[in-house]
C-alpha atoms as a PDB file:
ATOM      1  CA  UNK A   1       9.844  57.583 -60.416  1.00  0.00           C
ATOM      2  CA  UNK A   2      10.831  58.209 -64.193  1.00  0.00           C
ATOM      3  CA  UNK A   3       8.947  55.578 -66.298  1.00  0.00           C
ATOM      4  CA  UNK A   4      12.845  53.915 -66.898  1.00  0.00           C
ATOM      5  CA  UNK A   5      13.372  52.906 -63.587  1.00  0.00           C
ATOM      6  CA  UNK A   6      10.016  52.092 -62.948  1.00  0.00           C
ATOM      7  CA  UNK A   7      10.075  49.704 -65.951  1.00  0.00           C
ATOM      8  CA  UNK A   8      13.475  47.869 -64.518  1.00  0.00           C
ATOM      9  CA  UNK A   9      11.577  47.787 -60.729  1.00  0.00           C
ATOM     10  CA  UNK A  10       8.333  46.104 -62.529  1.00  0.00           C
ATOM     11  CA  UNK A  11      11.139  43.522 -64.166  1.00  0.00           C
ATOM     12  CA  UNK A  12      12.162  42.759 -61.194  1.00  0.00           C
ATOM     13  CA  UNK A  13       9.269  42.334 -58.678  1.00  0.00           C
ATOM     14  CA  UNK A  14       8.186  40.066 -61.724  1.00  0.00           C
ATOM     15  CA  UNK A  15      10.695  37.308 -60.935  1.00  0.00           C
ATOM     16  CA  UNK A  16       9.375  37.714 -57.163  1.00  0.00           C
ATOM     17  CA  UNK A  17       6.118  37.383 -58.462  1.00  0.00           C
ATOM     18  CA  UNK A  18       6.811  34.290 -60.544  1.00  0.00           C
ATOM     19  CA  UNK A  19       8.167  32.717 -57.341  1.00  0.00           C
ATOM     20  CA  UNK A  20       5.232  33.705 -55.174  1.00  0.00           C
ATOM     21  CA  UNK A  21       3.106  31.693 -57.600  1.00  0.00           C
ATOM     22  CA  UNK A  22       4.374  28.880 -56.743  1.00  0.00           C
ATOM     23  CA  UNK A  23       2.764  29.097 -53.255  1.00  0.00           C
ATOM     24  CA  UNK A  24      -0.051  29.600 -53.831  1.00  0.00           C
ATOM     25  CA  UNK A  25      -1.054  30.502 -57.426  1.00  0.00           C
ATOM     26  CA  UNK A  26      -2.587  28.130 -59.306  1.00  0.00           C
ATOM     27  CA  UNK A  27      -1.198  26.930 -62.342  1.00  0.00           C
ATOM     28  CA  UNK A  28      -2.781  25.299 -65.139  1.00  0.00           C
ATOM     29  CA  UNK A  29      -2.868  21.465 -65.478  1.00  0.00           C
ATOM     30  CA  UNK A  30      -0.247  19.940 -67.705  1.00  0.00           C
ATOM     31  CA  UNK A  31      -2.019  18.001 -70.557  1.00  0.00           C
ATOM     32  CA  UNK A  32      -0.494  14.757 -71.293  1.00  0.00           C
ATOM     33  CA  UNK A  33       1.865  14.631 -74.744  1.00  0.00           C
ATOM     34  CA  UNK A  34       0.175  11.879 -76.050  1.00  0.00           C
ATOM     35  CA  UNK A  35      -3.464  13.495 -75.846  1.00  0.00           C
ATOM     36  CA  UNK A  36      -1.791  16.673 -77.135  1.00  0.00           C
ATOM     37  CA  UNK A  37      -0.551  14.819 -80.414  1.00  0.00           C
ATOM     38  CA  UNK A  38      -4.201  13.238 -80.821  1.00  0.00           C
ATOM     39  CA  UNK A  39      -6.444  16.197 -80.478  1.00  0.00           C
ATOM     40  CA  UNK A  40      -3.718  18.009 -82.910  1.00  0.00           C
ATOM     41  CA  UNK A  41      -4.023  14.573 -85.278  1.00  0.00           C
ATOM     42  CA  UNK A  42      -7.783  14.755 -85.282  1.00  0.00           C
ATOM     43  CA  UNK A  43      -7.466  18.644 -86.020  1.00  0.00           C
ATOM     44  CA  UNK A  44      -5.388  18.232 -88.591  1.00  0.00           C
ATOM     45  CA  UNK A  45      -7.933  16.020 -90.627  1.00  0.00           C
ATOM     46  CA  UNK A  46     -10.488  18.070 -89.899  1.00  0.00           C
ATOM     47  CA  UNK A  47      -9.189  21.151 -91.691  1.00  0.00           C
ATOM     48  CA  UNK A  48     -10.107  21.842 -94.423  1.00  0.00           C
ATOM     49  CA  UNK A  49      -7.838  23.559 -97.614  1.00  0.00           C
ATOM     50  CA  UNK A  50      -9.175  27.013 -98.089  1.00  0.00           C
ATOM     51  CA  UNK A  51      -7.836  29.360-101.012  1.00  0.00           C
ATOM     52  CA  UNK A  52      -6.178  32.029 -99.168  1.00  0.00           C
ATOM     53  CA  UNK A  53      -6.288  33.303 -94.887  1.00  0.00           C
ATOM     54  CA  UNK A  54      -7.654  36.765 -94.042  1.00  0.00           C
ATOM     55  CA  UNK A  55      -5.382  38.870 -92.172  1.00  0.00           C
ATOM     56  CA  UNK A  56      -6.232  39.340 -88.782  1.00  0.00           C
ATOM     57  CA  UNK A  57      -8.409  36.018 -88.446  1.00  0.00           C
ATOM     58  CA  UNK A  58      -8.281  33.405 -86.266  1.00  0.00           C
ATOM     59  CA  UNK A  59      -5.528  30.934 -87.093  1.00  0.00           C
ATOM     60  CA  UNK A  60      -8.018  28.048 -86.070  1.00  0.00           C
ATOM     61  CA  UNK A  61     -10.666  28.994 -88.701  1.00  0.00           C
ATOM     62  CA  UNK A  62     -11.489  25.728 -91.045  1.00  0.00           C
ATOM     63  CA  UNK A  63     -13.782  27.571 -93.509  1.00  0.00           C
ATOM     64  CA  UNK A  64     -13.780  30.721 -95.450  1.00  0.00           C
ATOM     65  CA  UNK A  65     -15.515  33.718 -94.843  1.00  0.00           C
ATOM     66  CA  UNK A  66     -17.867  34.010 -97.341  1.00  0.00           C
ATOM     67  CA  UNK A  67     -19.664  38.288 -98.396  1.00  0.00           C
ATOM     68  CA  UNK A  68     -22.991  38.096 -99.449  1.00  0.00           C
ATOM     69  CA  UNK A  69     -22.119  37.384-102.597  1.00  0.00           C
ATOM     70  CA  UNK A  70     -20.700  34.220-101.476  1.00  0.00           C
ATOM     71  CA  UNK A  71     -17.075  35.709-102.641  1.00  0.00           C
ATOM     72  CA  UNK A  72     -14.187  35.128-100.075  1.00  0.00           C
ATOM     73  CA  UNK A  73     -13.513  38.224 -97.874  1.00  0.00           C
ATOM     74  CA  UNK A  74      -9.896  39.432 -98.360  1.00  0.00           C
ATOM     75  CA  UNK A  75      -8.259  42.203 -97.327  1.00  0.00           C
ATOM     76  CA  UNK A  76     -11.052  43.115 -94.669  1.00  0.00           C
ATOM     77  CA  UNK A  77      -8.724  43.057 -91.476  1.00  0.00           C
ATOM     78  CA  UNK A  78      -8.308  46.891 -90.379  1.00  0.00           C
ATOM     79  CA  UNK A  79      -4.595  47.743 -90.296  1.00  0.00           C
ATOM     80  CA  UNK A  80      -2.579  47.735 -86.840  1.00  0.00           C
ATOM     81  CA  UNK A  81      -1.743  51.273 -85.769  1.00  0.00           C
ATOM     82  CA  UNK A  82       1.570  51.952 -85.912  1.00  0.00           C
ATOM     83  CA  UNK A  83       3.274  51.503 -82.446  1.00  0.00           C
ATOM     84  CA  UNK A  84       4.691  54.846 -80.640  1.00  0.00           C
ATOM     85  CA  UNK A  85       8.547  54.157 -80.632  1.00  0.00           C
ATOM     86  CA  UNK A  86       9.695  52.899 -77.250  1.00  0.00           C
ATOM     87  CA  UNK A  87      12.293  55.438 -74.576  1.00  0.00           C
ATOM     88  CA  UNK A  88      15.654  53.981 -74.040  1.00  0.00           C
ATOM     89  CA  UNK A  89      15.785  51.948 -71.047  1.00  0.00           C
ATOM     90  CA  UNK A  90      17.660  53.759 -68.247  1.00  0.00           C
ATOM     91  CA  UNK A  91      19.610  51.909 -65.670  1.00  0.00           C
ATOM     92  CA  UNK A  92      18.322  49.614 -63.379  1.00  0.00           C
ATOM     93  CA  UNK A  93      18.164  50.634 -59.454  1.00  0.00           C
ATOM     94  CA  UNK A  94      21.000  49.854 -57.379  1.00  0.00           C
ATOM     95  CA  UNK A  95      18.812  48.030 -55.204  1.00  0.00           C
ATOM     96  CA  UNK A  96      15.474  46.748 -55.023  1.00  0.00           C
ATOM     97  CA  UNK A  97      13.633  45.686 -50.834  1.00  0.00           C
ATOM     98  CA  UNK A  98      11.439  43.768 -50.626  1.00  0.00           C
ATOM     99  CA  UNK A  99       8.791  42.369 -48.108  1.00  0.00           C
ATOM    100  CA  UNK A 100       5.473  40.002 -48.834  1.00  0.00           C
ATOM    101  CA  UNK A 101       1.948  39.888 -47.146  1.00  0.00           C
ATOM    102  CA  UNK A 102       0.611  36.475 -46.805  1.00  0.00           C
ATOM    103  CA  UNK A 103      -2.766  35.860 -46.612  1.00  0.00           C
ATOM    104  CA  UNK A 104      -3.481  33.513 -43.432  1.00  0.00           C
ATOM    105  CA  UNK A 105      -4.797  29.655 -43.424  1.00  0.00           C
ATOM    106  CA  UNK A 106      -5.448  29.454 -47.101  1.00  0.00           C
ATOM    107  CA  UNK A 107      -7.681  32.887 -47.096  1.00  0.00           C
ATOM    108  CA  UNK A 108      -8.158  35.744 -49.716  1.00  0.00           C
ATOM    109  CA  UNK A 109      -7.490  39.699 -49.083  1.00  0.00           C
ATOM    110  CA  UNK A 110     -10.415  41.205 -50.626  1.00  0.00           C
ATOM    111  CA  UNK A 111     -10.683  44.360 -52.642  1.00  0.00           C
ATOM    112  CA  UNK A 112     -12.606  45.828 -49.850  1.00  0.00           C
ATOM    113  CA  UNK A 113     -10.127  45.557 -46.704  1.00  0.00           C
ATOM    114  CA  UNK A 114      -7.131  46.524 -49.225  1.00  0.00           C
ATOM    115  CA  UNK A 115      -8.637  49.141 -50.024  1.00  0.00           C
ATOM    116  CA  UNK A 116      -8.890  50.244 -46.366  1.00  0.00           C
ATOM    117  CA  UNK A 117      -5.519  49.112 -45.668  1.00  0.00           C
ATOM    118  CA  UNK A 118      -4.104  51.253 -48.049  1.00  0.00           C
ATOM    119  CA  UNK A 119      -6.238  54.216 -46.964  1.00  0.00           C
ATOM    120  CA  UNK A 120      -4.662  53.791 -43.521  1.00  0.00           C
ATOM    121  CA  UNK A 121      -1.412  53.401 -44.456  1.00  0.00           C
ATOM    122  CA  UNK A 122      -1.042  56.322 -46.784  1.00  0.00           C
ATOM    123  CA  UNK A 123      -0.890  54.189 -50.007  1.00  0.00           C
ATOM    124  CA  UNK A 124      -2.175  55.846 -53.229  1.00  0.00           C
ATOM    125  CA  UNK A 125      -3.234  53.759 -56.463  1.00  0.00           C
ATOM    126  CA  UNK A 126      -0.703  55.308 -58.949  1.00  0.00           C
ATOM    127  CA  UNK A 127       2.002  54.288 -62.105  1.00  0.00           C
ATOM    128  CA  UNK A 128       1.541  51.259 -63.423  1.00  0.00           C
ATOM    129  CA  UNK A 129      -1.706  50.661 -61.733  1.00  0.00           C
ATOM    130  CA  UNK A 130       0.076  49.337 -58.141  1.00  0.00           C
ATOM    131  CA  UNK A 131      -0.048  51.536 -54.974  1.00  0.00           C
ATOM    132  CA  UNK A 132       2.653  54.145 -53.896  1.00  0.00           C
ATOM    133  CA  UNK A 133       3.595  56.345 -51.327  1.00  0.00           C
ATOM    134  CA  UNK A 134       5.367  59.518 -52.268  1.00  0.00           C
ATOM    135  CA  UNK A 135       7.516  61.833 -50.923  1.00  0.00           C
ATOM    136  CA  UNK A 136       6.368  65.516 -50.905  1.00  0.00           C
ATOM    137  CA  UNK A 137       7.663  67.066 -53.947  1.00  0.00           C
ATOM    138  CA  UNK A 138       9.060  64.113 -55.717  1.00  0.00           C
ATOM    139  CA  UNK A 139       7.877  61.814 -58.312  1.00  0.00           C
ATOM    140  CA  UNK A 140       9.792  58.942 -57.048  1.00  0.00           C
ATOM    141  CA  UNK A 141       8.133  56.977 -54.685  1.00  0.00           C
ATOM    142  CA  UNK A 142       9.359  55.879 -51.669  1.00  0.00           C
ATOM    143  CA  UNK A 143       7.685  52.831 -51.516  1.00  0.00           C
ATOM    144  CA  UNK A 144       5.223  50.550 -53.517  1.00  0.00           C
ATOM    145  CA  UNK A 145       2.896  48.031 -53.234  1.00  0.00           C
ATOM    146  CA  UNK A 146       2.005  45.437 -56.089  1.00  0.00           C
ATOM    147  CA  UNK A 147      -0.285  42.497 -56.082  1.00  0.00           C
ATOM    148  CA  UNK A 148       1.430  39.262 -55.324  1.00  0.00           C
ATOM    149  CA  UNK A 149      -0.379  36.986 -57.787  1.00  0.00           C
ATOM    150  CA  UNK A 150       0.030  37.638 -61.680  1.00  0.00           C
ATOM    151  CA  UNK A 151      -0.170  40.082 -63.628  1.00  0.00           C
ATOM    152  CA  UNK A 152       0.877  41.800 -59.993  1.00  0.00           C
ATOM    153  CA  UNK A 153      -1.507  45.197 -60.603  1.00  0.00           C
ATOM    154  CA  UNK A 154      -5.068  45.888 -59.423  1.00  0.00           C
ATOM    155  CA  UNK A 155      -7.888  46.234 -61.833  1.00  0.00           C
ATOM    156  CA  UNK A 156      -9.357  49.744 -60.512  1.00  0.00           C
ATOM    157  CA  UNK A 157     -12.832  48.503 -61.803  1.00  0.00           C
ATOM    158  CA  UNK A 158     -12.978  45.407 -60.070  1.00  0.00           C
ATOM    159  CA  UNK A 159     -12.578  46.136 -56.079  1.00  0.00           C
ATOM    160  CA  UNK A 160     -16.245  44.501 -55.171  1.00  0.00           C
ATOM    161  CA  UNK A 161     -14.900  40.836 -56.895  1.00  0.00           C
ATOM    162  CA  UNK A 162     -10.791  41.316 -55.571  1.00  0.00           C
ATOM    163  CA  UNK A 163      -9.161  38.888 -53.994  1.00  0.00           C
ATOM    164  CA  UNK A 164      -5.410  37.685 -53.605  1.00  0.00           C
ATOM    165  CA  UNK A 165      -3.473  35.398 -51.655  1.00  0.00           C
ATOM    166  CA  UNK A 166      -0.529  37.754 -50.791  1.00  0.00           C
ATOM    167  CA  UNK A 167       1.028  41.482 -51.697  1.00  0.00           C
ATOM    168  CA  UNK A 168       4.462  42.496 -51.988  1.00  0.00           C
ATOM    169  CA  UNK A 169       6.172  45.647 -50.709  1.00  0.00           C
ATOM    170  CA  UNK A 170       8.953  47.241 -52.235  1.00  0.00           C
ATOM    171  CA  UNK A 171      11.349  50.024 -52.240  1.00  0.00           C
ATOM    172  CA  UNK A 172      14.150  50.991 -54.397  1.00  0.00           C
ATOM    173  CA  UNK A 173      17.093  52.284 -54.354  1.00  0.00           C
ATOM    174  CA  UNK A 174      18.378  55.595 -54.365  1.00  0.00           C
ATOM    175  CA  UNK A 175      14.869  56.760 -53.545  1.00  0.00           C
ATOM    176  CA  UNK A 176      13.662  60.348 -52.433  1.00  0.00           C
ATOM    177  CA  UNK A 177      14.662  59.857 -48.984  1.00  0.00           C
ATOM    178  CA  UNK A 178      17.658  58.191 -47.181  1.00  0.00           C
ATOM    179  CA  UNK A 179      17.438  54.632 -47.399  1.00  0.00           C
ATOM    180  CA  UNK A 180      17.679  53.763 -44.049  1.00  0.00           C
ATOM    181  CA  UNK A 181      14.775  56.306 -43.165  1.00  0.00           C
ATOM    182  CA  UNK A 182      12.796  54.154 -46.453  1.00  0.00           C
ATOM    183  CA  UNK A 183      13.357  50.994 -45.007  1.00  0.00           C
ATOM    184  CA  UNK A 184      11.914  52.103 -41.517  1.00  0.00           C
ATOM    185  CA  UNK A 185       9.000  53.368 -43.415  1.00  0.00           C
ATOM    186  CA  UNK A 186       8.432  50.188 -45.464  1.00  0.00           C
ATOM    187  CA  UNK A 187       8.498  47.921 -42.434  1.00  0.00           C
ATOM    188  CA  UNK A 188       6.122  50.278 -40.457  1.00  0.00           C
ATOM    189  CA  UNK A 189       4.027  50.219 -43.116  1.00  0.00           C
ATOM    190  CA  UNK A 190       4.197  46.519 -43.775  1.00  0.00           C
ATOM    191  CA  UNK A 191       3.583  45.734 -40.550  1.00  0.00           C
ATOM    192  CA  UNK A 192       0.536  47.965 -40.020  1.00  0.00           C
ATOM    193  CA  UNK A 193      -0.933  46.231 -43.289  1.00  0.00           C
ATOM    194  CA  UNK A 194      -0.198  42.786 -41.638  1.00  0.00           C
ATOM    195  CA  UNK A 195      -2.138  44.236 -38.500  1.00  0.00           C
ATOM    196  CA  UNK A 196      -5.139  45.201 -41.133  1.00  0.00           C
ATOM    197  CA  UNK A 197      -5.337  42.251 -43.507  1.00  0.00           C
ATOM    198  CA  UNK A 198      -4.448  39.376 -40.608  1.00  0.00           C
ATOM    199  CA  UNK A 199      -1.661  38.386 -42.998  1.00  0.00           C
ATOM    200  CA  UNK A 200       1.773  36.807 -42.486  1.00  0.00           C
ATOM    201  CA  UNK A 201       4.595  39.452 -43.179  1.00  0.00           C
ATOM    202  CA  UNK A 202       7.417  37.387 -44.884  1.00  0.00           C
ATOM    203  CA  UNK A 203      11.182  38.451 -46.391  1.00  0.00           C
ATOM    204  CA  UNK A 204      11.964  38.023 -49.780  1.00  0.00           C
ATOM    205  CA  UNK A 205      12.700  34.619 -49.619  1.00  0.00           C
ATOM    206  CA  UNK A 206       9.246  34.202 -48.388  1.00  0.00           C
ATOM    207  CA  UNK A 207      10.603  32.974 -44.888  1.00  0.00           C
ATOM    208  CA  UNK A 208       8.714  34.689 -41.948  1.00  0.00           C
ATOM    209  CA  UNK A 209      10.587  37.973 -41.199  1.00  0.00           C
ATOM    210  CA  UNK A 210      12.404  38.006 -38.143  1.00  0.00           C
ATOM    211  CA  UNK A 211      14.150  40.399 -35.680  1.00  0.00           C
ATOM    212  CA  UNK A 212      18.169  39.171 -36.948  1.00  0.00           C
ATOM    213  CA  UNK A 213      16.896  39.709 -41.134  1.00  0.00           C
ATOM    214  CA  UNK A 214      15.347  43.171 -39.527  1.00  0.00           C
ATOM    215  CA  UNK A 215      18.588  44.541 -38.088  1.00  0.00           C
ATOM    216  CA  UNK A 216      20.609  43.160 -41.165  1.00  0.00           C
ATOM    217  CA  UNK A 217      18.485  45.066 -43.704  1.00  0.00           C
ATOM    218  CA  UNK A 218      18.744  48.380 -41.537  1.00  0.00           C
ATOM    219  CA  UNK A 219      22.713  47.727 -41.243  1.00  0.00           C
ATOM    220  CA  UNK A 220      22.732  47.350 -44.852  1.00  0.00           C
ATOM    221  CA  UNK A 221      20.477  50.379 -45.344  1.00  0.00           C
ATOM    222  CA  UNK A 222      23.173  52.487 -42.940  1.00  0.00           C
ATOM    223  CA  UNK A 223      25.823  51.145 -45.235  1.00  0.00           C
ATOM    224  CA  UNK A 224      24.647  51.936 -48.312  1.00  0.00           C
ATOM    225  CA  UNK A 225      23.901  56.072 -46.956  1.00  0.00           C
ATOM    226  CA  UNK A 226      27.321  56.092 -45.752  1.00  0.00           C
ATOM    227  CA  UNK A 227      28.723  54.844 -49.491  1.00  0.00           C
ATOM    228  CA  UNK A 228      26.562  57.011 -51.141  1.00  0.00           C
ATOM    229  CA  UNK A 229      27.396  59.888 -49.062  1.00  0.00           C
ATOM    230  CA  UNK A 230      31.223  59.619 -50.204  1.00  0.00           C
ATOM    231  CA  UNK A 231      30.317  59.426 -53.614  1.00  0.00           C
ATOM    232  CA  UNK A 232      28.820  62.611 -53.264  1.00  0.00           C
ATOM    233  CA  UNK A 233      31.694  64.242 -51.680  1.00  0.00           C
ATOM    234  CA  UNK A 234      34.424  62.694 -53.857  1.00  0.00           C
END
């Protein structure tokens, strides 16, 4: 998958992600506006003036830094290095599938028995540090699997501590392969890893996936091979 269309996939599975949080991420606390304007009263008189910031430093620092001299340290930050210049964006895919795996009764998937799911199901940790599986000969892959809970990667370093409450399939499309032939793949594959894990396999509106949204996918699948097959003979 060019780095492009990869970017506009990752955009989307985002908003997915966001939503998944919402069952069972956990969000922060809200802190109470009037406890908000105190603590930023009572740090307000605490500052003190001082005669001129250091680039770089924290905004929340109340006192100089002094040298040994006891002369105020300017100019010490180390210059940013300058960014790369960023490709064009390239257009979004047509269409984006997408399944989830829910973890069961409240549990975590560990790093361990995802990484033994994945082994078994021909998933390879890949772009954008998220598992794919490719087809032979193409960098596009015909499926992908991201972690349900934000940031939605995997930290390669980090299998023995792991866990998540869910992960989310996806395929996009056009892919390497027909779609219809992709789709069969993803749910074979989604299924197997819902076999592995003991998790819940969902749609994308996180509703348990059912027989009737499993033949309407696959019709739209059909449909969209027969479309782009005209467009390739017009």
């Amino acid at each position: 998958m060019d780095a492009a269309t990869l970017r506009w996939t990752i955009i989307v599975i985002g908003v997915l992600i966001l939503a998944a949080i919402f069952l069972f991420g956990h969000p922060e606390k809200k802190r109470s506006p009037k406890a908000s304007r105190r603590k930023a009263t009572a740090a307000a008189e605490r500052l003190e003036p001082t005669l001129e910031e250091v680039p770089g430093e924290s905004d929340h620092a109340s006192e100089p830094a002094l040298t040994g001299q006891g002369e105020l340290a300017i100019n010490r930050a180390t210059p940013a290095a300058p960014r790369a210049p960023r490709k064009p964006a390239g257009p979004p895919p047509e269409k984006i599938i997408t399944l989830f795996l829910l973890a069961r009764d409240n549990h975590k998937i560990s790093g361990a028995d995802l990484l033994q799911a994945a082994l078994k199901t021909e998933l390879v940790m890949g772009d954008m540090d998220i598992f794919h599986r490719h087809a032979e000969g193409s960098d596009h892959p015909i499926l992908s699997m991201a972690n349900a809970v934000k940031p939605g990667t995997f930290d390669k370093d980090a299998w023995n501590t792991f866990e998540t409450a869910g992960l989310v399939l996806f395929m996009t499309l056009p892919g390497p392969i027909l779609a219809l032939d992709a789709w069969d793949m993803l749910l074979a594959t989604a299924r197997r890893m819902a076999e592995i894990l003991q998790a819940e396999l969902h749609d994308e509106n996180h509703e348990p996936l059912i027989r009737q949204k499993e033949a309407k996918i696959r019709e739209e699948m059909r449909l969209y091979d027969r479309g782009r097959a005209r467009q390739t003979f017009v």
